[in-house]
N, C-alpha and C. Protein backbone atom coordinates (compact mmCIF):
# COMPACT_ATOMS: atom_id res chain seq x y z
N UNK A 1 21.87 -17.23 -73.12
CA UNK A 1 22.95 -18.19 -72.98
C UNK A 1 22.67 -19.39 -73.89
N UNK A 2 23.31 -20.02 -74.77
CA UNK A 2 23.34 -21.28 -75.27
C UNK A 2 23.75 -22.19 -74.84
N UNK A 3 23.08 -23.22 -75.35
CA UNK A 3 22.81 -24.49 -74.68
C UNK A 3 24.63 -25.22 -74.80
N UNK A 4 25.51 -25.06 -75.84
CA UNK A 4 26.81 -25.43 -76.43
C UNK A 4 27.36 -25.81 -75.36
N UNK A 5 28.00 -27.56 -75.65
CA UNK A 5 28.56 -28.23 -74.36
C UNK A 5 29.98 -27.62 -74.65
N UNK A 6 30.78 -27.98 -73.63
CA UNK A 6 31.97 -27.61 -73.65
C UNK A 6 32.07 -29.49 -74.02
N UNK A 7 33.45 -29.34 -74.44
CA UNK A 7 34.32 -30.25 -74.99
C UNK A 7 34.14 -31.50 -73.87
N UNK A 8 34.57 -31.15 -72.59
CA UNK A 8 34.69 -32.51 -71.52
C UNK A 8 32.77 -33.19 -71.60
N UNK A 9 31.84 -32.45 -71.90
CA UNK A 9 30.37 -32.78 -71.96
C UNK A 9 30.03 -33.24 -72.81
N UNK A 10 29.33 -34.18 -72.54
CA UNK A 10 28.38 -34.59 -73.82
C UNK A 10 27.04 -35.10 -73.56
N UNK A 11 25.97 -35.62 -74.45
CA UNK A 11 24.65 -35.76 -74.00
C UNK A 11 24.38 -37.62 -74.27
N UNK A 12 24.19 -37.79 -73.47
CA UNK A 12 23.81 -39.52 -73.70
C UNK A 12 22.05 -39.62 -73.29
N UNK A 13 21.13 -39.36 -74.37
CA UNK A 13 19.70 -39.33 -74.10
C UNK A 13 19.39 -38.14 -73.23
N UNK A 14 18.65 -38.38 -72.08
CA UNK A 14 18.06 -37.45 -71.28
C UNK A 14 19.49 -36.96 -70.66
N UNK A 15 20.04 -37.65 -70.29
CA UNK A 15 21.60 -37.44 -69.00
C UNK A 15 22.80 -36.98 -69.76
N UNK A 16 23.11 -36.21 -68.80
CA UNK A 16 25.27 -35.25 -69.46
C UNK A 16 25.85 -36.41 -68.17
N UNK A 17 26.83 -36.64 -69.83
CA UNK A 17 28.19 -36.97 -69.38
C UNK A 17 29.30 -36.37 -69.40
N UNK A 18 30.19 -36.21 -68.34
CA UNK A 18 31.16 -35.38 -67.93
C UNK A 18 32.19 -36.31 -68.05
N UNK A 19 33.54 -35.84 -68.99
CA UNK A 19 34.56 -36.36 -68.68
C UNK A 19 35.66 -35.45 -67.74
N UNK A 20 36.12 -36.51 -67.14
CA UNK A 20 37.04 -36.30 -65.53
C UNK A 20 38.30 -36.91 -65.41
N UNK A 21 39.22 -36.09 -65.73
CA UNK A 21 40.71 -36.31 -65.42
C UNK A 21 41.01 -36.33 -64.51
N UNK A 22 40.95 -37.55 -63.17
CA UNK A 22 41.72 -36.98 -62.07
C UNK A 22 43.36 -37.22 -61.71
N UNK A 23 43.43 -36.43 -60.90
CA UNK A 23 45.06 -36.65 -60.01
C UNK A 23 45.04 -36.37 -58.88
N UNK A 24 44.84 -38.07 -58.03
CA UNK A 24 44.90 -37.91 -56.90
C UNK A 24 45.68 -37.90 -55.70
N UNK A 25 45.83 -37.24 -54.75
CA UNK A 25 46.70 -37.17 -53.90
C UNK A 25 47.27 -35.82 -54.05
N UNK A 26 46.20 -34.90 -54.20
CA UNK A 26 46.61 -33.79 -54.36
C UNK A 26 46.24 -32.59 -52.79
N UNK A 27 47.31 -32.00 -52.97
CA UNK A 27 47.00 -30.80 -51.39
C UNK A 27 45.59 -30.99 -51.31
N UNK A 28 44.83 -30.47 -52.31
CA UNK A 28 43.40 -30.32 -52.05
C UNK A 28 42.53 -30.42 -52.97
N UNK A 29 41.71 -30.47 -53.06
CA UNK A 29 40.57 -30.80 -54.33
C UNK A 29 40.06 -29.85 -54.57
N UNK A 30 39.75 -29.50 -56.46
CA UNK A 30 39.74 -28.53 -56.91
C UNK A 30 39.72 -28.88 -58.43
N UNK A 31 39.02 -27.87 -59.67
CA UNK A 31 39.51 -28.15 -60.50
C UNK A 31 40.52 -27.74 -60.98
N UNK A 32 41.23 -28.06 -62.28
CA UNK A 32 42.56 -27.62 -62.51
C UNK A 32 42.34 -27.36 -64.25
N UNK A 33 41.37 -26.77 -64.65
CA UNK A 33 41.15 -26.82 -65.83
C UNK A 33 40.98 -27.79 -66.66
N UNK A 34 41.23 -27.75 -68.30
CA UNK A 34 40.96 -28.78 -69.33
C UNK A 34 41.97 -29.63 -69.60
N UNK A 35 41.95 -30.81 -69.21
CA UNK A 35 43.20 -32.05 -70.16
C UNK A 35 42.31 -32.91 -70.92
N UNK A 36 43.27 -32.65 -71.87
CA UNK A 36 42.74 -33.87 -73.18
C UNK A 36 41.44 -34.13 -73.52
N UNK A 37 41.03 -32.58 -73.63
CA UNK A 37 38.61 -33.09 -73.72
C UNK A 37 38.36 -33.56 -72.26
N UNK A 38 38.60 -33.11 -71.42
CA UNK A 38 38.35 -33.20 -69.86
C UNK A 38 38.65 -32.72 -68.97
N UNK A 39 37.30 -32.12 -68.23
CA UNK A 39 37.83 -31.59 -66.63
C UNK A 39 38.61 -32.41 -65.90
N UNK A 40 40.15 -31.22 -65.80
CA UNK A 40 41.08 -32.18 -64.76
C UNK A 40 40.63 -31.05 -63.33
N UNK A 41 40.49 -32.50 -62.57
CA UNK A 41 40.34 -32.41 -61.18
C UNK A 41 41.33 -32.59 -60.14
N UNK A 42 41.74 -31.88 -59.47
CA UNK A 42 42.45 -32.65 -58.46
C UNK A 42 42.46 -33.08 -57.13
N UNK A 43 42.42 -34.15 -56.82
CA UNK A 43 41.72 -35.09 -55.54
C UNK A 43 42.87 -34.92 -54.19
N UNK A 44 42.14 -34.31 -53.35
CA UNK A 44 42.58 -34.56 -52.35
C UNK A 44 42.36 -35.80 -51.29
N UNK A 45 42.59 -37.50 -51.85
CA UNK A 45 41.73 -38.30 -51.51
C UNK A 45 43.12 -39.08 -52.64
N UNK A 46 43.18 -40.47 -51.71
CA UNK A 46 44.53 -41.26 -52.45
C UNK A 46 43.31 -42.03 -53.26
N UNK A 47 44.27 -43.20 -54.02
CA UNK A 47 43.19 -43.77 -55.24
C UNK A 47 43.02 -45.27 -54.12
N UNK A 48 42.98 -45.25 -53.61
CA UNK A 48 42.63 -46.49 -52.66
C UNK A 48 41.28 -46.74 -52.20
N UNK A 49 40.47 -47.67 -52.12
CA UNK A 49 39.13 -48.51 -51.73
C UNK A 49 38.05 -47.22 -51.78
N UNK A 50 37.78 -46.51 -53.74
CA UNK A 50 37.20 -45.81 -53.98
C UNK A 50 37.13 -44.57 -52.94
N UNK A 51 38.24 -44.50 -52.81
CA UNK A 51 38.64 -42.61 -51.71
C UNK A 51 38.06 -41.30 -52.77
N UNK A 52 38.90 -41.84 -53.90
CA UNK A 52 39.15 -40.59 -54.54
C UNK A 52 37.93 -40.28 -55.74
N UNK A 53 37.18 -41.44 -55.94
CA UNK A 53 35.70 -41.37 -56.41
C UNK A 53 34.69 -40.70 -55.72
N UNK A 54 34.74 -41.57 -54.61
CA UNK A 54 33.98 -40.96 -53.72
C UNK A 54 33.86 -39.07 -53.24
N UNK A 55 35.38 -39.19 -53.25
CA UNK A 55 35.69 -37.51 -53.13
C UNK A 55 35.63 -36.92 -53.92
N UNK A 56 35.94 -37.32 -55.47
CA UNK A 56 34.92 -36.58 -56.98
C UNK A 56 33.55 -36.49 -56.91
N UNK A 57 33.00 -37.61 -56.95
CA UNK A 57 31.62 -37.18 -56.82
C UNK A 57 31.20 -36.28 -55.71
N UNK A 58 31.31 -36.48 -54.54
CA UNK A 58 30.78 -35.09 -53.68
C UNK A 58 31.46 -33.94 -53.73
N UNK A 59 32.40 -33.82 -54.34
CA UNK A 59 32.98 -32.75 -54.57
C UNK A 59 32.05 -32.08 -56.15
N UNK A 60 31.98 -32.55 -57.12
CA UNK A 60 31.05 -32.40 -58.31
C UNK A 60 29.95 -32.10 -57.48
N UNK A 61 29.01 -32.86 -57.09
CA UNK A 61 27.65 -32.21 -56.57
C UNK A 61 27.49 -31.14 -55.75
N UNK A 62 28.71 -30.67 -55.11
CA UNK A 62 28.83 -29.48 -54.27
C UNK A 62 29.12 -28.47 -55.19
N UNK A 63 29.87 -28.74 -56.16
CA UNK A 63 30.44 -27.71 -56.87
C UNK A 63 28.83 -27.23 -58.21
N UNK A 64 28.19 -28.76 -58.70
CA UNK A 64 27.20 -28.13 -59.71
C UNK A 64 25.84 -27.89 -58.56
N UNK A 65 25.75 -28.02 -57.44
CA UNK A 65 24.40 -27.16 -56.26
C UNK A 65 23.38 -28.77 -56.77
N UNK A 66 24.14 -30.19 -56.84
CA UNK A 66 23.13 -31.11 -56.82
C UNK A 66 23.43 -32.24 -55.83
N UNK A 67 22.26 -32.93 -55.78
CA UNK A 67 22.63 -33.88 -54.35
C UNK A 67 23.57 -35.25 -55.10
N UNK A 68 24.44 -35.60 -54.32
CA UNK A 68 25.31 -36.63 -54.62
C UNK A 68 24.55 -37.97 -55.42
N UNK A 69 22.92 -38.09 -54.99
CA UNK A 69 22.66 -39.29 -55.82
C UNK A 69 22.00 -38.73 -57.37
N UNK A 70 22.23 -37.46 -57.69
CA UNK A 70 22.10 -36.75 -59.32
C UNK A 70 23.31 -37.34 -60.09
N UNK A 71 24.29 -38.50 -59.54
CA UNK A 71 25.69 -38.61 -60.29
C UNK A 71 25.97 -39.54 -59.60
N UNK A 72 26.89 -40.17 -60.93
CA UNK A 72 27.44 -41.73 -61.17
C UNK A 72 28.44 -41.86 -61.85
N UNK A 73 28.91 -42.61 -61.32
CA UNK A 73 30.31 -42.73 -61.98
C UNK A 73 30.00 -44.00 -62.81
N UNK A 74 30.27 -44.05 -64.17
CA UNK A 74 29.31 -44.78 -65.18
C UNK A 74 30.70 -45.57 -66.33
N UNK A 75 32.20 -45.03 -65.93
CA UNK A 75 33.17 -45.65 -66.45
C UNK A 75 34.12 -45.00 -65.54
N UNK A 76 35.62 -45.70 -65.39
CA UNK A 76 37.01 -45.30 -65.04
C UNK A 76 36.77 -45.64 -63.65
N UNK A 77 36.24 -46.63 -63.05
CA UNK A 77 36.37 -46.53 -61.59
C UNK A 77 37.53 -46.86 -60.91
N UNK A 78 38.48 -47.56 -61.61
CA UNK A 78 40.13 -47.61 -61.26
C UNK A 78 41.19 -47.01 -62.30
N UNK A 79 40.63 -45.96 -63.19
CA UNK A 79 41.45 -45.34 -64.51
C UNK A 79 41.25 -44.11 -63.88
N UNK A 80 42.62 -42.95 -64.47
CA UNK A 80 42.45 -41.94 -64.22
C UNK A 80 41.39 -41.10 -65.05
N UNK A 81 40.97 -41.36 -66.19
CA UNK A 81 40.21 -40.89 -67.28
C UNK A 81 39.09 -41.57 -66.75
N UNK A 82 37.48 -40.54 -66.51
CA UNK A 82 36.45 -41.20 -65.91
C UNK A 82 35.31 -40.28 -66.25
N UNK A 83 33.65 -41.51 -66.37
CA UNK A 83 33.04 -40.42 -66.91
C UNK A 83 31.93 -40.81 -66.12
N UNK A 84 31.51 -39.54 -65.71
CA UNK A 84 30.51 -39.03 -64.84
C UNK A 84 29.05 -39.18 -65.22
N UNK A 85 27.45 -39.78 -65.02
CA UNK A 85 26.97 -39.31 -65.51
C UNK A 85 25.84 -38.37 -63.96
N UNK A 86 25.50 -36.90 -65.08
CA UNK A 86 24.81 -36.20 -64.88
C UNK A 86 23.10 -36.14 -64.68
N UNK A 87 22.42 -36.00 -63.79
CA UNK A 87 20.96 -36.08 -64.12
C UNK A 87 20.51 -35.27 -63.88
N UNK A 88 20.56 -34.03 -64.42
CA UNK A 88 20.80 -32.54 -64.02
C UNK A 88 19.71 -31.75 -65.45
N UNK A 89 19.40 -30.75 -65.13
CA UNK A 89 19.41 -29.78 -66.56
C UNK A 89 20.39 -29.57 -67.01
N UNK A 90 20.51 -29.16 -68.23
CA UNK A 90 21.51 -28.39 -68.99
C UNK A 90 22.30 -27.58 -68.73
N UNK A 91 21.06 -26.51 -68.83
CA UNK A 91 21.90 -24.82 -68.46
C UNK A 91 22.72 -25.21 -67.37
N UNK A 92 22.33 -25.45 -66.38
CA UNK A 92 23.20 -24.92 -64.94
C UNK A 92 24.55 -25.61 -65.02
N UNK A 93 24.63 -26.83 -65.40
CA UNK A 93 25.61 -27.69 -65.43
C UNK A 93 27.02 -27.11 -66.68
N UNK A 94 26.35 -26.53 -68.01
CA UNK A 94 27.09 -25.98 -68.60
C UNK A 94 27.47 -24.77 -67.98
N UNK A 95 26.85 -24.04 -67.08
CA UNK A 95 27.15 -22.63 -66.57
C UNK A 95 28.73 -22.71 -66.03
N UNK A 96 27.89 -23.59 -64.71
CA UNK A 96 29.07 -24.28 -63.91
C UNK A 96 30.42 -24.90 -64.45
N UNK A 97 30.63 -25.29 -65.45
CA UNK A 97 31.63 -26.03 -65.82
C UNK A 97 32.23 -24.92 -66.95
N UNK A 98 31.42 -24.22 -67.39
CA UNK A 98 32.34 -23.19 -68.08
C UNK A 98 32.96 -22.16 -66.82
N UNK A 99 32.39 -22.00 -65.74
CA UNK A 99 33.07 -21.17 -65.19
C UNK A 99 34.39 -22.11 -64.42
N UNK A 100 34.42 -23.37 -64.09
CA UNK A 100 35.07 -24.20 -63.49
C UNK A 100 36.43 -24.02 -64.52
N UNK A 101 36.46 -23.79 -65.96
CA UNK A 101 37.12 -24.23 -66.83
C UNK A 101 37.98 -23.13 -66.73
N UNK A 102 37.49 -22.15 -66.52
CA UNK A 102 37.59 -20.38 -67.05
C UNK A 102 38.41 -19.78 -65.55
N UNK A 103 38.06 -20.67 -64.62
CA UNK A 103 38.88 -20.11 -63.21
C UNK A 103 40.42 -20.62 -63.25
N UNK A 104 41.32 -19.95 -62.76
CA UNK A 104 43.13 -20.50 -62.17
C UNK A 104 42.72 -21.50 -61.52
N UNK A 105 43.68 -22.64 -61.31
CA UNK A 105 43.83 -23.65 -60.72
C UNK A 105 44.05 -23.10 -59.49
N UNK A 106 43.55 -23.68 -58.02
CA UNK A 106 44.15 -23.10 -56.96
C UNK A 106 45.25 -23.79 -56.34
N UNK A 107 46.08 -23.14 -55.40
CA UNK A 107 47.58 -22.99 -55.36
C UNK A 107 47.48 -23.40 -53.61
């Protein structure tokens, strides 16, 4: 497998940064594939007194198998465009997010 980020990833020193499209107030949380060089997510969690951050990030650490304090929300904390950072290895995180990318949105 190669190391090759997908487009929403990138490497800032030791740590991946993830960019994160969300839309919140959605049925349920989930990803929804790629917008604009970014995993769009969709939040089941309104954008009110960090709901829907909060519900990205534990939703991300459940989804890449890491504990919620491996990730930070490091820009966009009131923008829909937001970037994550990662304190993770490589591999697994690219695994994960190519398959996140590569799945249907769920319905």
């Amino acid at each position: 497998m190669t190391d090759e980020l997908p487009a929403c990833l990138s490497r800032h020193g030791e740590r991946l940064w993830l960019a994160v499209s969300v839309v919140p107030n959605a049925k349920r949380t989930g990803a929804d594939g790629a917008h604009d060089g970014a995993l769009r997510v969709r939040l089941a969690a309104p954008p009110v007194d960090g709901k829907a951050n909060e519900t990205l990030l534990a939703w991300l650490a459940a989804e890449l198998g890491l504990p919620k304090r491996a990730l930070a929300l490091v820009r966009g904390q009131t923008a829909r465009r937001k970037w994550v950072e990662i304190d993770a290895a490589a591999s697994p995180v690219i695994e994960t997010l190519r398959r996140l990318l590569a799945e249907p949105p769920p319905r």
